[in-house]
C-alpha atoms as a PDB file:
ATOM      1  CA  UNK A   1      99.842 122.674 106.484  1.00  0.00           C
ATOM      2  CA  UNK A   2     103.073 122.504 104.618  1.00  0.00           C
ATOM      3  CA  UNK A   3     104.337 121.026 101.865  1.00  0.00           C
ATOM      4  CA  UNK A   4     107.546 118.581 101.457  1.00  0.00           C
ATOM      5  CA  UNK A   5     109.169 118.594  98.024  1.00  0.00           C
ATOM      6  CA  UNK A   6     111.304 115.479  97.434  1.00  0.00           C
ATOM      7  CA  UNK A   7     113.254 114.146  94.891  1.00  0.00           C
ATOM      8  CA  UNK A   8     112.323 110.634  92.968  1.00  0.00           C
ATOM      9  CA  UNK A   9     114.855 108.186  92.513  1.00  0.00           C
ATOM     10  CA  UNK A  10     115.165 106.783  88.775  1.00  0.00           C
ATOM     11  CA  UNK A  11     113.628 103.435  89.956  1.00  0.00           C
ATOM     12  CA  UNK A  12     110.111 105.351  90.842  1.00  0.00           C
ATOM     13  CA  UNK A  13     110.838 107.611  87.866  1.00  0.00           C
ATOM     14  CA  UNK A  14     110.791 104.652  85.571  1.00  0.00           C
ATOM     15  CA  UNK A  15     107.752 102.583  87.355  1.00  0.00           C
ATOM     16  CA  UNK A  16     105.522 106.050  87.211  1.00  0.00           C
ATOM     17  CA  UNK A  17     106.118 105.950  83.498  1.00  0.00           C
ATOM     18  CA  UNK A  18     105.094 102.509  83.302  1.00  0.00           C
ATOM     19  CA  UNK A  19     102.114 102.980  84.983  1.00  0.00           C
ATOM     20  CA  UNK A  20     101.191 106.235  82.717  1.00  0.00           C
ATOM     21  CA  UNK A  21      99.857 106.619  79.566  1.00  0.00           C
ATOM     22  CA  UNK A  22      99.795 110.567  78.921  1.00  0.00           C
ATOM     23  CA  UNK A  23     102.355 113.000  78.855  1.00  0.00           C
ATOM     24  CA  UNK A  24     103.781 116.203  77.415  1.00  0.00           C
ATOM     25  CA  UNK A  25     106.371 116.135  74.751  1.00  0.00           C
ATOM     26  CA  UNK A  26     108.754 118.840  74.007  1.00  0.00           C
ATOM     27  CA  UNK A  27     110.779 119.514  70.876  1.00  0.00           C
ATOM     28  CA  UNK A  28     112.716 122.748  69.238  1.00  0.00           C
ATOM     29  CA  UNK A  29     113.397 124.261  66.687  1.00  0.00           C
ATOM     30  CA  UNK A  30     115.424 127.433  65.708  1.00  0.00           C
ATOM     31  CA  UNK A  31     115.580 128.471  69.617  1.00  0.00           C
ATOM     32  CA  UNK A  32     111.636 128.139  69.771  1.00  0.00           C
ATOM     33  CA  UNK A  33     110.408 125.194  71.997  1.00  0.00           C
ATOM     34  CA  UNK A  34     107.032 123.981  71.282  1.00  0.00           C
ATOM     35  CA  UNK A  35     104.938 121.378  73.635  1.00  0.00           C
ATOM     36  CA  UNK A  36     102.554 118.311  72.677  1.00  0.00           C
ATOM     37  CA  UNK A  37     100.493 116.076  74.460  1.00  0.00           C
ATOM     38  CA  UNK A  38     100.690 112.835  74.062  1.00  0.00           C
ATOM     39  CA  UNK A  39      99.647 109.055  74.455  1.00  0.00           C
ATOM     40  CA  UNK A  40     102.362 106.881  75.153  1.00  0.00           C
ATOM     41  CA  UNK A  41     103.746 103.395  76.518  1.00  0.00           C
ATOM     42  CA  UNK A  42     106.996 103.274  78.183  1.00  0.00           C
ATOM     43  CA  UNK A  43     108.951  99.958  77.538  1.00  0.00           C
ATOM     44  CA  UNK A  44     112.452  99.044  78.123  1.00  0.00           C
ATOM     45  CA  UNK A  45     113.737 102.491  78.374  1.00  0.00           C
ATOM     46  CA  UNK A  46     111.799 103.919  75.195  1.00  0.00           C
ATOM     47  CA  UNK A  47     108.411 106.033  75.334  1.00  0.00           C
ATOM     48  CA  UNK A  48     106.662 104.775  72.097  1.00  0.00           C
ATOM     49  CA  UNK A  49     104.051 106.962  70.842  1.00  0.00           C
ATOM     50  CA  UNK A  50     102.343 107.785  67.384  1.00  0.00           C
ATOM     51  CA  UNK A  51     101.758 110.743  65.134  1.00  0.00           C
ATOM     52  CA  UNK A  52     100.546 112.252  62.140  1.00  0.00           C
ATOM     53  CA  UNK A  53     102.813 114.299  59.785  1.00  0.00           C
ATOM     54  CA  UNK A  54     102.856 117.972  61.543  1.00  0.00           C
ATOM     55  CA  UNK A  55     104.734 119.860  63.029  1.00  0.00           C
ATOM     56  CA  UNK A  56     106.024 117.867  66.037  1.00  0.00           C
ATOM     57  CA  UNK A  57     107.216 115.336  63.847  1.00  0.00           C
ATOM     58  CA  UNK A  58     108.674 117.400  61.299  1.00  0.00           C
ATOM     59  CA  UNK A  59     110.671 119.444  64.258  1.00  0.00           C
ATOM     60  CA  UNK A  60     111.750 115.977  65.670  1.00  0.00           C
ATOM     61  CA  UNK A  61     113.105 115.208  63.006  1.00  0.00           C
ATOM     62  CA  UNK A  62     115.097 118.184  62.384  1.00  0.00           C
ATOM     63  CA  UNK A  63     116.294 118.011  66.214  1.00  0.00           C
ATOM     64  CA  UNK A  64     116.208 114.527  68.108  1.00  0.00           C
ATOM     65  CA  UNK A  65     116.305 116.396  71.289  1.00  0.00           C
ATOM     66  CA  UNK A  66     113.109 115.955  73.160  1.00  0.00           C
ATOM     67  CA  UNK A  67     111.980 116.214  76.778  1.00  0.00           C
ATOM     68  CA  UNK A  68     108.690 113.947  78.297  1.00  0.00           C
ATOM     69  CA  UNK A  69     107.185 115.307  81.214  1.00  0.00           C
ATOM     70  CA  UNK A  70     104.758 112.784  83.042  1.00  0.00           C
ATOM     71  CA  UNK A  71     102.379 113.834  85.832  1.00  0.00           C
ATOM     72  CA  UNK A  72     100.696 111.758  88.571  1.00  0.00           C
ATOM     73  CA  UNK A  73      98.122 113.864  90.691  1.00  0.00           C
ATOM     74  CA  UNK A  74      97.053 111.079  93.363  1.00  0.00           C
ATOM     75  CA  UNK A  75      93.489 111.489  94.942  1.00  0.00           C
ATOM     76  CA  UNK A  76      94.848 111.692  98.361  1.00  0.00           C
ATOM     77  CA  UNK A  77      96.251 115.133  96.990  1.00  0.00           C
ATOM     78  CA  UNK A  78      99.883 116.331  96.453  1.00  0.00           C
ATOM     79  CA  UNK A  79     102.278 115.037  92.737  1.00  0.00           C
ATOM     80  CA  UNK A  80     104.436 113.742  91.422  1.00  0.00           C
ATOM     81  CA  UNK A  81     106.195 114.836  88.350  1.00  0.00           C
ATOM     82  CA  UNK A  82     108.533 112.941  85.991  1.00  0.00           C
ATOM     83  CA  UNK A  83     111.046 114.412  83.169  1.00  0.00           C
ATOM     84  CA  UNK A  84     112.245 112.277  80.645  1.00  0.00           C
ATOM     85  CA  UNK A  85     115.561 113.600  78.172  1.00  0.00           C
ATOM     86  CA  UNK A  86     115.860 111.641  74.964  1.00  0.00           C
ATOM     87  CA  UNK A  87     116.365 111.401  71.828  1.00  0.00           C
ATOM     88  CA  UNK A  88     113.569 111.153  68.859  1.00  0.00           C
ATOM     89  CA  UNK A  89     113.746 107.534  67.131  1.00  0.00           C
ATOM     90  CA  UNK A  90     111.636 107.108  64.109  1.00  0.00           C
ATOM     91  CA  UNK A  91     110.140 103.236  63.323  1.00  0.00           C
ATOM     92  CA  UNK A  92     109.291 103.376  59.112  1.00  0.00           C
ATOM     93  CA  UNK A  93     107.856 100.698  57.975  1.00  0.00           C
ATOM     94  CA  UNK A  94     111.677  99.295  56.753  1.00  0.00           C
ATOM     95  CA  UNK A  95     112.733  95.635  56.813  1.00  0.00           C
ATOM     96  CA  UNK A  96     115.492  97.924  59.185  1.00  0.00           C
ATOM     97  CA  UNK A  97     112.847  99.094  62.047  1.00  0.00           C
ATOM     98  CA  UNK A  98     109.951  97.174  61.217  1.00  0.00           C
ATOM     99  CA  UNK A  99     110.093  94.881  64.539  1.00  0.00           C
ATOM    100  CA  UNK A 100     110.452  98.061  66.376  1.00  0.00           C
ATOM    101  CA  UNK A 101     107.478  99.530  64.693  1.00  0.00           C
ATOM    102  CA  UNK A 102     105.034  96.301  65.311  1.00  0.00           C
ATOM    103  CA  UNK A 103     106.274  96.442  68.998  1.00  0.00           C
ATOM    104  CA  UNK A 104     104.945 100.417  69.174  1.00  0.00           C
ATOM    105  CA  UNK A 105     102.313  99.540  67.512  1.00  0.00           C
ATOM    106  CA  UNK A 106     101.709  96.263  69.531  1.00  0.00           C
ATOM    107  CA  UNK A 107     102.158  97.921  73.253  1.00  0.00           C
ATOM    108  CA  UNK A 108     100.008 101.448  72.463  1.00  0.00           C
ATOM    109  CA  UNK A 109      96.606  99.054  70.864  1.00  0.00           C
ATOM    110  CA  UNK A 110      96.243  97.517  74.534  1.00  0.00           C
ATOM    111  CA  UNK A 111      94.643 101.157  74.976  1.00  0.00           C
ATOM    112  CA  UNK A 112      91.219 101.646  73.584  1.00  0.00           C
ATOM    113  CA  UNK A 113      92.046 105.532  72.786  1.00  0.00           C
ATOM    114  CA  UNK A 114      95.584 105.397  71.954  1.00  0.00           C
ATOM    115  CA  UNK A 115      95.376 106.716  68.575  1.00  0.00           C
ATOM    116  CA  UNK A 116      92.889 109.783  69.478  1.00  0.00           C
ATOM    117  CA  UNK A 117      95.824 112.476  69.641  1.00  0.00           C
ATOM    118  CA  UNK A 118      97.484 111.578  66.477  1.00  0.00           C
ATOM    119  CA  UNK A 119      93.815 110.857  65.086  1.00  0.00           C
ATOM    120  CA  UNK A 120      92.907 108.689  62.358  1.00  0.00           C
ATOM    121  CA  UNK A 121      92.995 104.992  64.402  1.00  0.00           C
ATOM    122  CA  UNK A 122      94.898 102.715  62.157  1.00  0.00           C
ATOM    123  CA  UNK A 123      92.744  99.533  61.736  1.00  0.00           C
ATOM    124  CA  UNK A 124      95.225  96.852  61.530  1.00  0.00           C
ATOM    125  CA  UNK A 125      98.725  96.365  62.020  1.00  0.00           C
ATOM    126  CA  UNK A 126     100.027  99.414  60.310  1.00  0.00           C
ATOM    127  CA  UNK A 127     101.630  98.441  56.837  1.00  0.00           C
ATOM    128  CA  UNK A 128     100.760  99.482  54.310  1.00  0.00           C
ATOM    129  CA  UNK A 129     102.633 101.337  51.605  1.00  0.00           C
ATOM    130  CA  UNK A 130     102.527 105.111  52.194  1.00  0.00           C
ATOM    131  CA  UNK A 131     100.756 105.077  55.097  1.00  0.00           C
ATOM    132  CA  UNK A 132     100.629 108.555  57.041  1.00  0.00           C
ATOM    133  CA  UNK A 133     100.608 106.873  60.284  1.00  0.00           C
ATOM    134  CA  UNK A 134     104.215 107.343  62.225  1.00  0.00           C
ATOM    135  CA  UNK A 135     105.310 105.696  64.955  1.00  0.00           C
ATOM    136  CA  UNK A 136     107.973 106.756  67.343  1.00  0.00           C
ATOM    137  CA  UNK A 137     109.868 106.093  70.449  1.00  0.00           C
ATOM    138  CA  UNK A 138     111.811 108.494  73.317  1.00  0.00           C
ATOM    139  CA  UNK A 139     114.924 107.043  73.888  1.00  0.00           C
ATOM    140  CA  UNK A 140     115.745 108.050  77.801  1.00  0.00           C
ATOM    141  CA  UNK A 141     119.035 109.393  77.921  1.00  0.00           C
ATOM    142  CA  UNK A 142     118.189 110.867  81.528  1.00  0.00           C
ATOM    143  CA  UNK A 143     115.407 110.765  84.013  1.00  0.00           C
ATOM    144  CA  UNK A 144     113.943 112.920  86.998  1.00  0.00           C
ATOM    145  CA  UNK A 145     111.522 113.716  89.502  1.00  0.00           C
ATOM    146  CA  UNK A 146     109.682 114.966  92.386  1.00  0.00           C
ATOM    147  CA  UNK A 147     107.047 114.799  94.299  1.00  0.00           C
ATOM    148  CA  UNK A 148     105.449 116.904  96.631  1.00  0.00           C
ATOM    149  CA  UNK A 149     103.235 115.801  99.612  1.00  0.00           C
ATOM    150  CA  UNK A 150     101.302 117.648 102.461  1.00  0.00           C
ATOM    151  CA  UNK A 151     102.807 117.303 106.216  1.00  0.00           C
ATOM    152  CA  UNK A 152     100.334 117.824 108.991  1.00  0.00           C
END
Protein backbone atom coordinates (compact mmCIF):
# COMPACT_ATOMS: atom_id res chain seq x y z
CA UNK A 1 0.00 0.00 0.00
CA UNK A 2 1.18 3.48 -0.66
CA UNK A 3 0.24 6.65 0.01
CA UNK A 4 -0.49 9.74 -2.51
CA UNK A 5 0.00 13.20 -1.02
CA UNK A 6 -1.83 15.89 -3.02
CA UNK A 7 -2.31 19.32 -2.86
CA UNK A 8 -6.00 21.03 -2.23
CA UNK A 9 -7.05 23.71 -4.32
CA UNK A 10 -8.43 26.91 -2.35
CA UNK A 11 -12.01 26.01 -3.52
CA UNK A 12 -11.85 22.54 -1.35
CA UNK A 13 -9.75 24.45 1.18
CA UNK A 14 -12.57 26.85 1.75
CA UNK A 15 -15.65 24.18 1.52
CA UNK A 16 -13.61 21.84 4.23
CA UNK A 17 -13.71 24.84 6.49
CA UNK A 18 -17.24 25.27 5.97
CA UNK A 19 -18.06 22.00 6.72
CA UNK A 20 -15.77 22.05 10.09
CA UNK A 21 -16.29 23.26 13.27
CA UNK A 22 -12.86 22.56 15.23
CA UNK A 23 -9.54 23.61 14.65
CA UNK A 24 -6.16 24.66 16.01
CA UNK A 25 -5.25 28.24 16.34
CA UNK A 26 -1.82 29.58 16.45
CA UNK A 27 -0.53 32.91 17.73
CA UNK A 28 3.09 34.42 18.94
CA UNK A 29 4.55 36.22 20.91
CA UNK A 30 8.21 37.35 21.57
CA UNK A 31 9.50 34.44 19.07
CA UNK A 32 7.42 31.82 21.19
CA UNK A 33 4.42 30.29 19.25
CA UNK A 34 1.74 28.90 21.32
CA UNK A 35 -1.34 26.60 19.93
CA UNK A 36 -5.22 26.56 20.90
CA UNK A 37 -8.01 24.58 20.03
CA UNK A 38 -10.82 25.90 19.00
CA UNK A 39 -14.62 26.00 17.94
CA UNK A 40 -15.25 27.91 15.03
CA UNK A 41 -17.60 28.86 11.94
CA UNK A 42 -16.09 29.88 8.77
CA UNK A 43 -18.18 32.55 6.84
CA UNK A 44 -17.35 34.71 4.01
CA UNK A 45 -13.69 34.42 4.33
CA UNK A 46 -13.55 34.95 8.28
CA UNK A 47 -13.22 32.02 10.98
CA UNK A 48 -15.38 33.47 13.87
CA UNK A 49 -14.73 32.01 17.13
CA UNK A 50 -15.05 33.06 20.91
CA UNK A 51 -12.87 33.41 23.96
CA UNK A 52 -12.32 34.27 27.38
CA UNK A 53 -9.65 36.83 28.46
CA UNK A 54 -6.24 34.61 28.54
CA UNK A 55 -3.59 34.28 27.06
CA UNK A 56 -4.54 33.60 23.41
CA UNK A 57 -6.40 36.62 23.32
CA UNK A 58 -4.10 38.78 25.04
CA UNK A 59 -1.15 37.46 22.49
CA UNK A 60 -3.62 38.17 19.56
CA UNK A 61 -3.89 41.13 20.37
CA UNK A 62 -0.39 42.05 20.73
CA UNK A 63 0.30 40.22 17.22
CA UNK A 64 -2.68 39.82 14.63
CA UNK A 65 -0.74 37.14 12.99
CA UNK A 66 -2.45 33.85 13.40
CA UNK A 67 -2.45 30.52 11.58
CA UNK A 68 -5.85 27.92 11.62
CA UNK A 69 -5.11 24.51 10.94
CA UNK A 70 -8.31 22.35 10.15
CA UNK A 71 -8.26 18.54 9.96
CA UNK A 72 -10.66 16.10 8.24
CA UNK A 73 -9.80 12.33 9.04
CA UNK A 74 -12.56 10.55 6.74
CA UNK A 75 -13.70 6.98 7.89
CA UNK A 76 -12.64 5.44 4.72
CA UNK A 77 -9.05 6.35 6.13
CA UNK A 78 -6.37 8.79 4.79
CA UNK A 79 -6.71 13.32 5.54
CA UNK A 80 -6.97 16.03 4.71
CA UNK A 81 -5.43 19.02 6.26
CA UNK A 82 -6.22 22.74 5.85
CA UNK A 83 -3.99 25.95 6.92
CA UNK A 84 -5.53 29.10 7.21
CA UNK A 85 -3.03 32.64 7.49
CA UNK A 86 -4.87 35.63 8.88
CA UNK A 87 -5.09 38.21 10.73
CA UNK A 88 -6.82 38.50 14.42
CA UNK A 89 -10.08 40.84 14.21
CA UNK A 90 -11.65 41.67 17.47
CA UNK A 91 -15.83 42.31 17.49
CA UNK A 92 -16.42 44.64 21.05
CA UNK A 93 -19.53 45.24 21.73
CA UNK A 94 -19.12 49.01 19.81
CA UNK A 95 -21.88 50.69 17.79
CA UNK A 96 -18.41 50.22 15.29
CA UNK A 97 -18.36 46.15 15.26
CA UNK A 98 -21.45 45.35 16.87
CA UNK A 99 -23.16 43.78 13.57
CA UNK A 100 -20.04 41.84 13.22
CA UNK A 101 -20.22 40.64 16.73
CA UNK A 102 -24.15 39.50 16.55
CA UNK A 103 -23.18 37.71 13.23
CA UNK A 104 -20.25 35.60 15.37
CA UNK A 105 -22.36 35.26 17.80
CA UNK A 106 -25.38 34.38 15.51
CA UNK A 107 -23.42 31.62 13.20
CA UNK A 108 -21.34 29.76 16.34
CA UNK A 109 -25.14 29.29 18.62
CA UNK A 110 -26.39 26.93 15.65
CA UNK A 111 -23.86 24.54 17.64
CA UNK A 112 -25.10 23.11 20.85
CA UNK A 113 -21.34 23.13 22.36
CA UNK A 114 -19.91 26.08 20.80
CA UNK A 115 -19.09 27.93 23.82
CA UNK A 116 -17.44 24.79 25.79
CA UNK A 117 -13.70 25.86 24.92
CA UNK A 118 -13.98 29.42 25.86
CA UNK A 119 -16.40 28.16 28.77
CA UNK A 120 -18.95 30.07 30.45
CA UNK A 121 -22.03 29.74 27.58
CA UNK A 122 -23.35 33.20 27.21
CA UNK A 123 -27.19 32.96 27.61
CA UNK A 124 -28.44 35.50 25.29
CA UNK A 125 -27.24 37.61 22.68
CA UNK A 126 -24.07 38.80 24.25
CA UNK A 127 -24.47 42.55 25.42
CA UNK A 128 -24.14 43.45 28.12
CA UNK A 129 -21.84 46.05 29.62
CA UNK A 130 -18.50 44.51 30.66
CA UNK A 131 -19.12 41.32 29.63
CA UNK A 132 -15.95 38.91 29.60
CA UNK A 133 -17.20 37.11 26.68
CA UNK A 134 -14.98 38.01 23.32
CA UNK A 135 -15.73 37.29 20.11
CA UNK A 136 -13.39 37.09 17.21
CA UNK A 137 -12.87 36.37 13.62
CA UNK A 138 -9.64 34.98 11.30
CA UNK A 139 -9.46 37.05 8.51
CA UNK A 140 -7.89 34.58 5.60
CA UNK A 141 -5.18 36.29 4.05
CA UNK A 142 -3.99 32.81 2.52
CA UNK A 143 -5.16 29.27 2.37
CA UNK A 144 -3.69 25.62 1.91
CA UNK A 145 -3.90 22.05 1.86
CA UNK A 146 -3.41 18.48 1.35
CA UNK A 147 -4.62 15.45 1.50
CA UNK A 148 -3.30 12.18 1.56
CA UNK A 149 -5.07 8.95 0.35
CA UNK A 150 -4.09 5.18 0.15
CA UNK A 151 -3.42 3.65 -3.56
CA UNK A 152 -3.88 -0.06 -3.87
Amino acid sequence: MTIKLTEINPGECYRILENERFGHLACCKDGQPYVAAIYFAFSSGVAYSFTMPGKKLDWMRGNDKVCLHVEQRPAAGGWKSVVVDGRFEEFPDSDARRSERLHAWSLLQKYSDWWEIGSMKPHEVPMLDGSPHVFYGIAVTAVSGRSAVSTE
